[in-house]
N, C-alpha and C. Protein backbone atom coordinates (compact mmCIF):
# COMPACT_ATOMS: atom_id res chain seq x y z
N UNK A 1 24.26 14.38 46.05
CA UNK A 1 23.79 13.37 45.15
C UNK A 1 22.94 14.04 44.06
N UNK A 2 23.14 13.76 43.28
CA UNK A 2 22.47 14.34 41.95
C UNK A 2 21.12 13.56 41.70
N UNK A 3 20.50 14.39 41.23
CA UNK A 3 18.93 13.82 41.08
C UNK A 3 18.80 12.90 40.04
N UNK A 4 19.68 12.53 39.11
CA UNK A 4 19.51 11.50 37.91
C UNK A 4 20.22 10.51 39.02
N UNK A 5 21.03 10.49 39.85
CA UNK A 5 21.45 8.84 40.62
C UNK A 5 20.38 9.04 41.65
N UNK A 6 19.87 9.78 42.11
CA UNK A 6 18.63 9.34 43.18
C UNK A 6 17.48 8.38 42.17
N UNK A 7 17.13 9.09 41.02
CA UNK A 7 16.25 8.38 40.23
C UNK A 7 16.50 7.24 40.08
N UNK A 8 17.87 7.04 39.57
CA UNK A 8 17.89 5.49 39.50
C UNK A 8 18.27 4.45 40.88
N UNK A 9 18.30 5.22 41.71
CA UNK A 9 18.39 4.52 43.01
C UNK A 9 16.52 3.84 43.40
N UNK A 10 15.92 4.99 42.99
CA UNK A 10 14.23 5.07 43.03
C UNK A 10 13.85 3.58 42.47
N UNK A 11 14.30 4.15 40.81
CA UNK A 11 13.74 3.02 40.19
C UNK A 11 14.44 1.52 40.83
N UNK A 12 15.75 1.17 40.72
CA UNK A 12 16.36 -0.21 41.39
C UNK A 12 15.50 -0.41 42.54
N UNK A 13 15.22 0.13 43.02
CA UNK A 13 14.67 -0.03 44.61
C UNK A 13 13.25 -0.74 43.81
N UNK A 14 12.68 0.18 43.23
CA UNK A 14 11.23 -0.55 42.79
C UNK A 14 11.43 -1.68 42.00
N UNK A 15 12.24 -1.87 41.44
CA UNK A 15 12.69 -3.09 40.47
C UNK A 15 12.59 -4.21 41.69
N UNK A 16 13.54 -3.92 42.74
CA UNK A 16 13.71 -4.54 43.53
C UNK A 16 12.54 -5.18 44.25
N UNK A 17 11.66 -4.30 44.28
CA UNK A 17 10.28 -4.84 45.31
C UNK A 17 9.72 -5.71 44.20
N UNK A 18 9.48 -5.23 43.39
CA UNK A 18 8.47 -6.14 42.02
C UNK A 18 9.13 -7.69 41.88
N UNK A 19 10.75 -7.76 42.10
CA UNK A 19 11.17 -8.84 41.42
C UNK A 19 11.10 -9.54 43.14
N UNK A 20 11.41 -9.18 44.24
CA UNK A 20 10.91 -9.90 45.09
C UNK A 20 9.40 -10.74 45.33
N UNK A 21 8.37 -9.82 44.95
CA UNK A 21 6.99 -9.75 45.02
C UNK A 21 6.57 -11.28 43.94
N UNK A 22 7.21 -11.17 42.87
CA UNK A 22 7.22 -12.42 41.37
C UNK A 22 8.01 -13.62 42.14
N UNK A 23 8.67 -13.14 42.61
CA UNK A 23 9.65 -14.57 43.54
C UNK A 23 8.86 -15.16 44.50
N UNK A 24 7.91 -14.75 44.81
CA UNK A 24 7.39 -15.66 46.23
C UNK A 24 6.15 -16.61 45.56
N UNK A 25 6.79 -17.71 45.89
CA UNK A 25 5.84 -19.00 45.33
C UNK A 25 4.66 -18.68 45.14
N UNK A 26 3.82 -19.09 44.60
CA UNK A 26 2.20 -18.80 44.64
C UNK A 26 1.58 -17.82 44.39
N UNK A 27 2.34 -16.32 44.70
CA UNK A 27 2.28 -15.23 44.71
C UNK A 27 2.32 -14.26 43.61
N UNK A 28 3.00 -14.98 42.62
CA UNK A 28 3.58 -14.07 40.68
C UNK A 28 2.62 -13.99 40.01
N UNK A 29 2.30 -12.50 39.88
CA UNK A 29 1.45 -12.48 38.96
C UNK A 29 2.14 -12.34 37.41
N UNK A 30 1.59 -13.06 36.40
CA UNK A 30 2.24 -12.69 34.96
C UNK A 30 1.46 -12.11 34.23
N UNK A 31 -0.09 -11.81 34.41
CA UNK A 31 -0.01 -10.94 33.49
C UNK A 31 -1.58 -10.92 34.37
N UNK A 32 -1.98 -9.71 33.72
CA UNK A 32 -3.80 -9.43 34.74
C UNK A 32 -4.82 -8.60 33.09
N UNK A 33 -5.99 -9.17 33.17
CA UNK A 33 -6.40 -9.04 32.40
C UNK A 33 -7.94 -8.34 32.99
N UNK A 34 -8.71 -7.94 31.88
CA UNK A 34 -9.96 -7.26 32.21
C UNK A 34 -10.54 -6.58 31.41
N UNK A 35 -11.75 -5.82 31.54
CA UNK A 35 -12.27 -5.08 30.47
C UNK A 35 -12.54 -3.63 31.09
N UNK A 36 -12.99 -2.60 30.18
CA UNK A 36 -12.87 -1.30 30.67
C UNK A 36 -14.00 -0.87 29.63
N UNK A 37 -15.02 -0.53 30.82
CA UNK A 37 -16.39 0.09 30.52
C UNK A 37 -16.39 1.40 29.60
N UNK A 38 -16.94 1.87 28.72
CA UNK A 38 -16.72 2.70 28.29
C UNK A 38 -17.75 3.80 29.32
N UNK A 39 -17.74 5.19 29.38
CA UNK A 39 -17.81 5.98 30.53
C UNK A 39 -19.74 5.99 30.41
N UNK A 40 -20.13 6.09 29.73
CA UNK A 40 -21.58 6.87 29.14
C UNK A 40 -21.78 6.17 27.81
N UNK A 41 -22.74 5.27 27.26
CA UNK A 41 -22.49 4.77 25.81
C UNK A 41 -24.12 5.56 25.80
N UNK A 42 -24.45 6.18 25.80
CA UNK A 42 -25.69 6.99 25.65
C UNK A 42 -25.27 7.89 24.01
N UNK A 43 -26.10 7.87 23.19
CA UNK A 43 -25.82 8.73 21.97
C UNK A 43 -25.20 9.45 22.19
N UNK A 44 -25.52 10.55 22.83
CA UNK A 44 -25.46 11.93 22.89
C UNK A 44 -23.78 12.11 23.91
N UNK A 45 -23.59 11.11 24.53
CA UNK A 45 -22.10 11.17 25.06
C UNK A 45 -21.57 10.61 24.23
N UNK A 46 -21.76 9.66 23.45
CA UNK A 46 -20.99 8.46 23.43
C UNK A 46 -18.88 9.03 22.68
N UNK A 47 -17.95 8.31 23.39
CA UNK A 47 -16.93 9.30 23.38
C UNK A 47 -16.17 7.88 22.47
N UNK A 48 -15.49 8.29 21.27
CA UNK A 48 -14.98 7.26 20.35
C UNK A 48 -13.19 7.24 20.81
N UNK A 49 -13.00 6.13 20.51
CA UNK A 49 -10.94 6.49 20.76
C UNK A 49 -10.84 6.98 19.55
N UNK A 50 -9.45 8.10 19.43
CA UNK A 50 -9.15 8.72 18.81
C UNK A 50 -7.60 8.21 18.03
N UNK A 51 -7.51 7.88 16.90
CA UNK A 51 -5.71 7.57 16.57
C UNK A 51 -5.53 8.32 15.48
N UNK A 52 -4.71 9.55 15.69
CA UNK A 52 -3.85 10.41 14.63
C UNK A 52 -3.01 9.71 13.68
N UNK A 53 -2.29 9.90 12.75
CA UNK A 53 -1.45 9.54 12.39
C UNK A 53 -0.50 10.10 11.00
N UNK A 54 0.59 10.41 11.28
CA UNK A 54 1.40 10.80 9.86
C UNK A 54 0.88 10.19 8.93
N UNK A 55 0.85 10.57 7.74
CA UNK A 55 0.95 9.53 6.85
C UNK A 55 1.87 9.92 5.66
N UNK A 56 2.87 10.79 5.37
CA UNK A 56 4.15 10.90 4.78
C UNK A 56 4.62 12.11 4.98
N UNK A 57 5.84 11.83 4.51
CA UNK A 57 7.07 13.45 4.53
C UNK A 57 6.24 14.21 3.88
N UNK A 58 5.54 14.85 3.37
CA UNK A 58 4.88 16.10 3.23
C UNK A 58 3.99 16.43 4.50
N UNK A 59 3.80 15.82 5.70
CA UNK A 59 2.79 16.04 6.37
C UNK A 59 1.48 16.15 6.73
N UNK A 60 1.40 15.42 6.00
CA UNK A 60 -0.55 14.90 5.88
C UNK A 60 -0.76 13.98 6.81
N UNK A 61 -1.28 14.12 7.92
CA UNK A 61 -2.54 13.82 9.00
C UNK A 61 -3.73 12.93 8.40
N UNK A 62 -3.45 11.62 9.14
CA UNK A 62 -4.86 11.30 9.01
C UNK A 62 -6.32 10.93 10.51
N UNK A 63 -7.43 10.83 10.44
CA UNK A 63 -7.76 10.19 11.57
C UNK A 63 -8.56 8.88 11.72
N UNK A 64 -8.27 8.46 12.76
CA UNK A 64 -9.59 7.18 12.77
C UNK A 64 -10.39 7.14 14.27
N UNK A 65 -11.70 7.24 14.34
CA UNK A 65 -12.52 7.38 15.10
C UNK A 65 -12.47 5.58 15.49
N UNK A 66 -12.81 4.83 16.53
CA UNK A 66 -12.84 3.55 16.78
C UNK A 66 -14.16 3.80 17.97
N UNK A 67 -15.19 3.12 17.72
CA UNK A 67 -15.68 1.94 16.71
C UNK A 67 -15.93 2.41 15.52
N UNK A 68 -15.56 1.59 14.09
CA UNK A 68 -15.46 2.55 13.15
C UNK A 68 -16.86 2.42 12.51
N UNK A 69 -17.66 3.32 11.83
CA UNK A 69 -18.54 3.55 11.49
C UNK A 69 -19.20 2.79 10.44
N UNK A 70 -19.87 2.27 10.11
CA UNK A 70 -20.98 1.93 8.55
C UNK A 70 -20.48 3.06 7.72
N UNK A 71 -20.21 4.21 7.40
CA UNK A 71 -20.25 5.05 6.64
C UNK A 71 -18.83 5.29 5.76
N UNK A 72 -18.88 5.26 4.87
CA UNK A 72 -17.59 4.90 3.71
C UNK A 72 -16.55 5.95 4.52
N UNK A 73 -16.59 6.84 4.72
CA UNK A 73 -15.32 7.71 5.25
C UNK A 73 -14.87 7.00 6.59
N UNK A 74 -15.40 6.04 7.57
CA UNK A 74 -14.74 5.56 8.35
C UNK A 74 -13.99 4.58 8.06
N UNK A 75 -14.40 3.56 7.26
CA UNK A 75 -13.82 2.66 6.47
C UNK A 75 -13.26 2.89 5.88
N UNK A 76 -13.07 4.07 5.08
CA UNK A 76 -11.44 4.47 4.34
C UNK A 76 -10.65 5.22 5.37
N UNK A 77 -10.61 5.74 6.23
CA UNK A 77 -9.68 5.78 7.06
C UNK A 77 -9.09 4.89 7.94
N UNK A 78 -10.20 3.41 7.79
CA UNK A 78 -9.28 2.20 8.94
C UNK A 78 -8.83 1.17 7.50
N UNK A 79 -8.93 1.42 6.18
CA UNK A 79 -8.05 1.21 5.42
C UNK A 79 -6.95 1.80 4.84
N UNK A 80 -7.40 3.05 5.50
CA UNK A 80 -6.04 3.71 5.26
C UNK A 80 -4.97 3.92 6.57
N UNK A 81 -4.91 3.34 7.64
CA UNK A 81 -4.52 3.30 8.60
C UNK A 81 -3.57 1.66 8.46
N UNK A 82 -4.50 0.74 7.93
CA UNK A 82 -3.77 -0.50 7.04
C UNK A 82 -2.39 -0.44 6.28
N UNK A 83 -3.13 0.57 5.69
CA UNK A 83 -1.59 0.56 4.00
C UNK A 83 -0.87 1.71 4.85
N UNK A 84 -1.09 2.71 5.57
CA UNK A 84 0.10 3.15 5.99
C UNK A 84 0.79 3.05 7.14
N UNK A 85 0.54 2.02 7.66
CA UNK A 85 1.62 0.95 8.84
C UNK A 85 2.91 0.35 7.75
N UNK A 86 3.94 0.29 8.79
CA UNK A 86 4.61 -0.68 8.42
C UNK A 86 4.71 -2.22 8.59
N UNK A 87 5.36 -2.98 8.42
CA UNK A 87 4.96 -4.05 9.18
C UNK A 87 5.78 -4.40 10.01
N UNK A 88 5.08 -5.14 11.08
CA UNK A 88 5.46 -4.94 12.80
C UNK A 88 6.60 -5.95 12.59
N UNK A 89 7.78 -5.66 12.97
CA UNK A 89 8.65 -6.60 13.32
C UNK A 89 8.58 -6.88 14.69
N UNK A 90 9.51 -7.87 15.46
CA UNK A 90 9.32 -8.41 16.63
C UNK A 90 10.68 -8.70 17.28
N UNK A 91 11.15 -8.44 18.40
CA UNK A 91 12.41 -8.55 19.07
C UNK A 91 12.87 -10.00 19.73
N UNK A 92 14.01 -10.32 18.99
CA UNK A 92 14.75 -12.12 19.09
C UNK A 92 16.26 -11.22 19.83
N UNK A 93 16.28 -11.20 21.40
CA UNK A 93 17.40 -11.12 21.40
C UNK A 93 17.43 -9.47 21.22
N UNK A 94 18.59 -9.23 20.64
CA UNK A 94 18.63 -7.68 20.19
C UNK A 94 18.68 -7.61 18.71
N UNK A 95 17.97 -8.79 18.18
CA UNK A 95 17.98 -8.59 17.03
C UNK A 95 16.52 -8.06 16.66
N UNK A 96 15.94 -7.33 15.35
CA UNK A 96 14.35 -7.17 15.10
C UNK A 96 14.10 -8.10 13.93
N UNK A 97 12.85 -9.15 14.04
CA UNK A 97 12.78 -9.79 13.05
C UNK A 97 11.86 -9.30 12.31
N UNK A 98 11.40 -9.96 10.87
CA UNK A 98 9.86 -10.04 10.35
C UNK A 98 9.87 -11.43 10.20
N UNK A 99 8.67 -11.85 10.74
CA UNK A 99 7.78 -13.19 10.61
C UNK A 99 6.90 -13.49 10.45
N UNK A 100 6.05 -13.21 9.11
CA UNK A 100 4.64 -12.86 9.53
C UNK A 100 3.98 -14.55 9.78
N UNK A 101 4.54 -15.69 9.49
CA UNK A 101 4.21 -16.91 10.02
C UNK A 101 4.26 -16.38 11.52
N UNK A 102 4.61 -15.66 12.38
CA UNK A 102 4.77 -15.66 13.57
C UNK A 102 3.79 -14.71 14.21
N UNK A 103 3.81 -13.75 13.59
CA UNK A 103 2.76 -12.48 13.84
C UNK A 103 2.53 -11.43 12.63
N UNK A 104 1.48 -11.17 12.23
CA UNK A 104 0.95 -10.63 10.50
C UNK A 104 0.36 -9.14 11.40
N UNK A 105 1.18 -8.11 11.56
CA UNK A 105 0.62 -6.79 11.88
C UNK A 105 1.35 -5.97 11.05
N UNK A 106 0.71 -4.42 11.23
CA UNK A 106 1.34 -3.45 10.46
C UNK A 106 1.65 -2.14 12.07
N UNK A 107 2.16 -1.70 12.05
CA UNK A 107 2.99 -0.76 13.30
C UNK A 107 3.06 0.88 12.67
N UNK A 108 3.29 1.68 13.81
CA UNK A 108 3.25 2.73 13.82
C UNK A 108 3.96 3.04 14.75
N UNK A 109 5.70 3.56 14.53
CA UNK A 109 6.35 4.10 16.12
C UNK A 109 5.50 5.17 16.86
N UNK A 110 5.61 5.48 18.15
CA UNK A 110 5.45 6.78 19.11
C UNK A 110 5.84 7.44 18.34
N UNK A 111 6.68 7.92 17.61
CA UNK A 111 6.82 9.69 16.84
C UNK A 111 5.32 10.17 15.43
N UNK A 112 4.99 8.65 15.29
CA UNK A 112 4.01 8.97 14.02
C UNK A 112 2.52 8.97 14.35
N UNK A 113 2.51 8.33 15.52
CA UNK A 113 0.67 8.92 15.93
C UNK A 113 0.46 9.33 16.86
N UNK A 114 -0.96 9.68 17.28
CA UNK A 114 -1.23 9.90 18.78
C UNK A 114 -2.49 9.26 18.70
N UNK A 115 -3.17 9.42 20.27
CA UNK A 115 -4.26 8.62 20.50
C UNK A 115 -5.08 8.93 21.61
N UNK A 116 -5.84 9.42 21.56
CA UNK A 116 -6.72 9.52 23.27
C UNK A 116 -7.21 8.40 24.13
N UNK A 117 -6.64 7.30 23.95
CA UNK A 117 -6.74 6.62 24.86
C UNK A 117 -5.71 6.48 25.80
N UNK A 118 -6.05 6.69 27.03
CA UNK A 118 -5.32 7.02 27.74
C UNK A 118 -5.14 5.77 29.26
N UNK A 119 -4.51 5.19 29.71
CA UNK A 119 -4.44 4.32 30.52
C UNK A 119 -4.58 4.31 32.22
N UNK A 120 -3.84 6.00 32.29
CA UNK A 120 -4.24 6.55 33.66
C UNK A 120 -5.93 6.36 33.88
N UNK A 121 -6.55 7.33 33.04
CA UNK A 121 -7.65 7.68 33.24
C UNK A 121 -8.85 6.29 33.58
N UNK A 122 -8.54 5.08 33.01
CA UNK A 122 -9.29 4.11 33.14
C UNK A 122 -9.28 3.50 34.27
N UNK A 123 -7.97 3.91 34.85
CA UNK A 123 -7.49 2.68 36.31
C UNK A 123 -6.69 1.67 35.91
N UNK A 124 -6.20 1.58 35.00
CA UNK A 124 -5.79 0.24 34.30
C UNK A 124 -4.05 0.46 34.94
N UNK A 125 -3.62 1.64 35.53
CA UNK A 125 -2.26 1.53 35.97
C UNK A 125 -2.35 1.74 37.04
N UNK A 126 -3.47 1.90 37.82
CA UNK A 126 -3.42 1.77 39.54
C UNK A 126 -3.98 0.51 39.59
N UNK A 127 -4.65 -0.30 39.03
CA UNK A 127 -4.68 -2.07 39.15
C UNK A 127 -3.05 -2.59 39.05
N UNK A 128 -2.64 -1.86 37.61
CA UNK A 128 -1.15 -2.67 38.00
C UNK A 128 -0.44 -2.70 39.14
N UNK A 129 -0.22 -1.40 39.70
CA UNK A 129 0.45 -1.08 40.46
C UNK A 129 0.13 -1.78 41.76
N UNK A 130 -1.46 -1.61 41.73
CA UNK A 130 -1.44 -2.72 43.09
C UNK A 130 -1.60 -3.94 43.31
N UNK A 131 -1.85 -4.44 42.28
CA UNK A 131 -1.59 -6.18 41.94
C UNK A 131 -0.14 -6.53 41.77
N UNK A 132 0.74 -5.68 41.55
CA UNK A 132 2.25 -5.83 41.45
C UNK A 132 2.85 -5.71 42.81
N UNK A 133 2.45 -4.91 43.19
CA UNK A 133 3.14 -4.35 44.40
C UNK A 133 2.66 -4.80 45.86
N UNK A 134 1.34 -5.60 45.53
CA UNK A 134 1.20 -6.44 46.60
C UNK A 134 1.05 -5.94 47.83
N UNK A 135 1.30 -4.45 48.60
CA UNK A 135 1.29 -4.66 49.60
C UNK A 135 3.14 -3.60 50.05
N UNK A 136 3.59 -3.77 49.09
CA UNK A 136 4.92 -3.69 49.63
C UNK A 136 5.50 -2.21 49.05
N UNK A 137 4.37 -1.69 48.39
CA UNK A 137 4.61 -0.28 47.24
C UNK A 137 4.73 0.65 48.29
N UNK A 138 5.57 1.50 48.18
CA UNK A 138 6.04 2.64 48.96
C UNK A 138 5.78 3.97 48.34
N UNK A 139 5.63 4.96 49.05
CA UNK A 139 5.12 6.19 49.06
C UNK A 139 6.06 6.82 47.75
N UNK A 140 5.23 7.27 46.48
CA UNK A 140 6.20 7.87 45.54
C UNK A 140 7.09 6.60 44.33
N UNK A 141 6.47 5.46 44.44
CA UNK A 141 7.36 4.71 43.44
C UNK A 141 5.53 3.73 42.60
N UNK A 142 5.93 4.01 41.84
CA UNK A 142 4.83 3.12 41.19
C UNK A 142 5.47 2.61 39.91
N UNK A 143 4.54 1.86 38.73
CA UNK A 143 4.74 1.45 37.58
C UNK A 143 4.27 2.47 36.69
N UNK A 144 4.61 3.29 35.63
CA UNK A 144 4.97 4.34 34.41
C UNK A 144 4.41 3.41 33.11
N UNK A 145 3.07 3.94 32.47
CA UNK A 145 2.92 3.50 31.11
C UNK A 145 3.79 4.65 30.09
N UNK A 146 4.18 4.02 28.78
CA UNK A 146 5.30 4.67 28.03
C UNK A 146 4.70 4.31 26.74
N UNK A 147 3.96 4.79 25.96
CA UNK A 147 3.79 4.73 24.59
C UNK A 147 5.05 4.31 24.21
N UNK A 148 5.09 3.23 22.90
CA UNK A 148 6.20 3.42 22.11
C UNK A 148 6.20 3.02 20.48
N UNK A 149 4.87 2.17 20.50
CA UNK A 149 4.31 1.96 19.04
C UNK A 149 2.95 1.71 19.51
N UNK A 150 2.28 1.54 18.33
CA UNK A 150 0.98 1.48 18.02
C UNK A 150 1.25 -0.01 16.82
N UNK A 151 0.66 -0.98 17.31
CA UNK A 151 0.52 -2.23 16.49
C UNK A 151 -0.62 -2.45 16.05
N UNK A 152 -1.56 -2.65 14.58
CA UNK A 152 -2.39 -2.55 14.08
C UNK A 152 -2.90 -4.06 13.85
N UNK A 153 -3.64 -4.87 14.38
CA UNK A 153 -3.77 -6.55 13.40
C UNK A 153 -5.04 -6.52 13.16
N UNK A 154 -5.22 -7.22 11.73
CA UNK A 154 -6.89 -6.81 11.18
C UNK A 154 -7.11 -8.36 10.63
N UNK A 155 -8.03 -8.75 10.57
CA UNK A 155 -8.37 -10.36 10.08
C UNK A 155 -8.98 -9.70 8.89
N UNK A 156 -9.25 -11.08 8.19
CA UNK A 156 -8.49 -12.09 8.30
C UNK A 156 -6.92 -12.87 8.79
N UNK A 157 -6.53 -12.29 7.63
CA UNK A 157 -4.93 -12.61 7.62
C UNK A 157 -3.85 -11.53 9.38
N UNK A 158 -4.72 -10.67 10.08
CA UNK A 158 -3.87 -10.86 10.93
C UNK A 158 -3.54 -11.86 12.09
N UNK A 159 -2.16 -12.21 12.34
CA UNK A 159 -2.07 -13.32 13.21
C UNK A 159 -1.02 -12.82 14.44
N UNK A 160 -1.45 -13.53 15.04
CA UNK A 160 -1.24 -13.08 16.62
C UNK A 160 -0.64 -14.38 17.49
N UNK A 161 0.65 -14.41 18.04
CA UNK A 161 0.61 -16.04 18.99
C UNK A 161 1.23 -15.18 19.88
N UNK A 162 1.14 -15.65 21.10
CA UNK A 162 1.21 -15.63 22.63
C UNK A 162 2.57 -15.77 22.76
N UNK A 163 3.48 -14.43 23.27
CA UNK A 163 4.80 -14.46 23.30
C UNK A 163 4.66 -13.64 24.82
N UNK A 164 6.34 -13.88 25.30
CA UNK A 164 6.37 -13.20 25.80
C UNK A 164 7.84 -11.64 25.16
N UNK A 165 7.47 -10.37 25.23
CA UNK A 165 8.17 -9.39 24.64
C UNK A 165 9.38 -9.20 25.41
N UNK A 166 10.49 -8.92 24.22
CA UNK A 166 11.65 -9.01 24.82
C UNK A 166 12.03 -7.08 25.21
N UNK A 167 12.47 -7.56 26.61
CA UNK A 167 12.51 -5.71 26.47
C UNK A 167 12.94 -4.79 25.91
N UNK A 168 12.73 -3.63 26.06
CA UNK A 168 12.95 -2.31 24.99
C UNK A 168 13.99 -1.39 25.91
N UNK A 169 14.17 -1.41 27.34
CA UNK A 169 15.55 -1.15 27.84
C UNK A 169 15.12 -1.99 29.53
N UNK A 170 16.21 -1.75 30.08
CA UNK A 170 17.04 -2.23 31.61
C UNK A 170 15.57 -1.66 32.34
N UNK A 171 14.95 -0.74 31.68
CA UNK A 171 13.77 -0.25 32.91
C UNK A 171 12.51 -0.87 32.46
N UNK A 172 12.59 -1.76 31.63
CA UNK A 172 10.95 -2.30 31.21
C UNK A 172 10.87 -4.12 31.68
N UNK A 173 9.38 -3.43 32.08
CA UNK A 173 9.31 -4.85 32.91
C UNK A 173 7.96 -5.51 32.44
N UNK A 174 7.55 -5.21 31.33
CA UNK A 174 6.36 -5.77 30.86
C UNK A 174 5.45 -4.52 29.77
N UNK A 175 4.66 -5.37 29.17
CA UNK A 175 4.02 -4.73 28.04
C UNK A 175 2.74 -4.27 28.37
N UNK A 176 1.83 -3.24 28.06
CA UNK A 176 0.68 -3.30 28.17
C UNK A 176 -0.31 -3.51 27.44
N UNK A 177 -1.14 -4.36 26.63
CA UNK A 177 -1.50 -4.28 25.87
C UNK A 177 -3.09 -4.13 25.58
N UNK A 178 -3.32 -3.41 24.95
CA UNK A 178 -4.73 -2.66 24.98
C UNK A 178 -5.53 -3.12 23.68
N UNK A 179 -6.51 -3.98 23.63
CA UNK A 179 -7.12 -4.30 22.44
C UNK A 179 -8.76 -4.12 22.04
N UNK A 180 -8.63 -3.37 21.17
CA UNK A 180 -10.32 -2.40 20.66
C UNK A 180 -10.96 -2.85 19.46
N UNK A 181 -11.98 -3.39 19.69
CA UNK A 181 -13.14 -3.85 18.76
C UNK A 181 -13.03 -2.64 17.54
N UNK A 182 -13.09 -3.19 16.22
CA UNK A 182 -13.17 -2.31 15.03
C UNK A 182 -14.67 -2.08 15.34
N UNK A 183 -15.50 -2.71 15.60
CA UNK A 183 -17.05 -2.33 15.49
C UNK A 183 -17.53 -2.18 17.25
N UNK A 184 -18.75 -1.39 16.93
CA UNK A 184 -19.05 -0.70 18.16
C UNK A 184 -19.05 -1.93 19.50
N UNK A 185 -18.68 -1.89 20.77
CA UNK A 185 -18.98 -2.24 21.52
C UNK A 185 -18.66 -1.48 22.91
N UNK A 186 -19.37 -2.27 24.11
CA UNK A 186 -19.05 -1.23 25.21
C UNK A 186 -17.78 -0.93 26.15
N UNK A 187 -16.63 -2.01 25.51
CA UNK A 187 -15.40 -2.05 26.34
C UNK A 187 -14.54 -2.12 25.80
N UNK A 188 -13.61 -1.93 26.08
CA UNK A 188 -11.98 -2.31 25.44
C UNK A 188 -11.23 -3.27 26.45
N UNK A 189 -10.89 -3.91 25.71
CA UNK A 189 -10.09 -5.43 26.41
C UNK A 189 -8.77 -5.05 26.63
């Protein structure tokens, strides 16, 4: 047996426990929410999220420190993080729409930024895993976070309604979504 059909024997199997686990009356969780302490907010630690980002075919890098600063260079980099998003379309089906009556963001695929925030490190995917798995998670199979965009919404005018996301392939079983105060505070939602 080849190790790419064991894998997907792996994954079906875990598919399998999760969609049993959502099936039992009373029992489905749809979505789990919480906040995440930041480690040390003491000056002298205090550790900012980090988001890289292309910002055109010549290769110019930009950064943004979050919480962003009083000081004009932070603020032109979370306006410049603005104008160089695109704007977020949204999945109907297998089709991609734009709606901004529906949702007003600007996006960034996985190939154009990076970010030090990281999801392992918080616990935020061993809560999933064991609020999902209930009990029934087996040695070696868990739930996998997967970067794949970076969605930007800034108010006023950004708007946001309560969907549920249509998947991105046969192995995705939900979104994670991570949301950070532009101005200083001690958690990320």
């Amino acid at each position: 047996m080849s190790s790419s059909d064991k894998n997907d024997r792996i994954v079906e199997s875990l598919l399998d426990d999760v969609c049993t686990t959502l099936s039992r009356p009373g029992l489905a969780v749809f979505a789990i929410g919480g906040d995440v302490q930041k480690p040390d907010a003491s000056p002298e630690t205090t550790s900012s999220l980090t988001i890289r980002w292309d910002r055109d075919e010549q290769g110019q890098c930009r950064k943004l420190l979050l919480p962003v600063g009083d000081d004009p260079t932070s603020k032109e980099s979370f306006d410049m993080i603005l104008k160089d998003c695109e704007p977020a379309t949204f999945g109907i089906g297998s089709k991609e729409v734009l709606d901004e009556g529906y949702r007003k963001a600007g996006k960034l695929d996985d190939t154009a930024f990076s970010t030090s925030f990281n999801p392992y490190e918080h616990g935020i995917m061993d809560t999933i895993n064991q609020v999902l798995a209930q009990g029934a998670h087996r040695e070696g199979l868990g739930v996998r976070a997967e970067m794949y965009k970076l969605n930007v919404y800034s108010g006023p005018s950004g708007k946001f309604k309560a969907h549920v996301d249509t998947p991105r392939s046969d192995r995705q079983m939900g979104s994670l979504v991570a949301a950070n105060s532009l101005y200083d505070t001690d958690t990320i939602k």
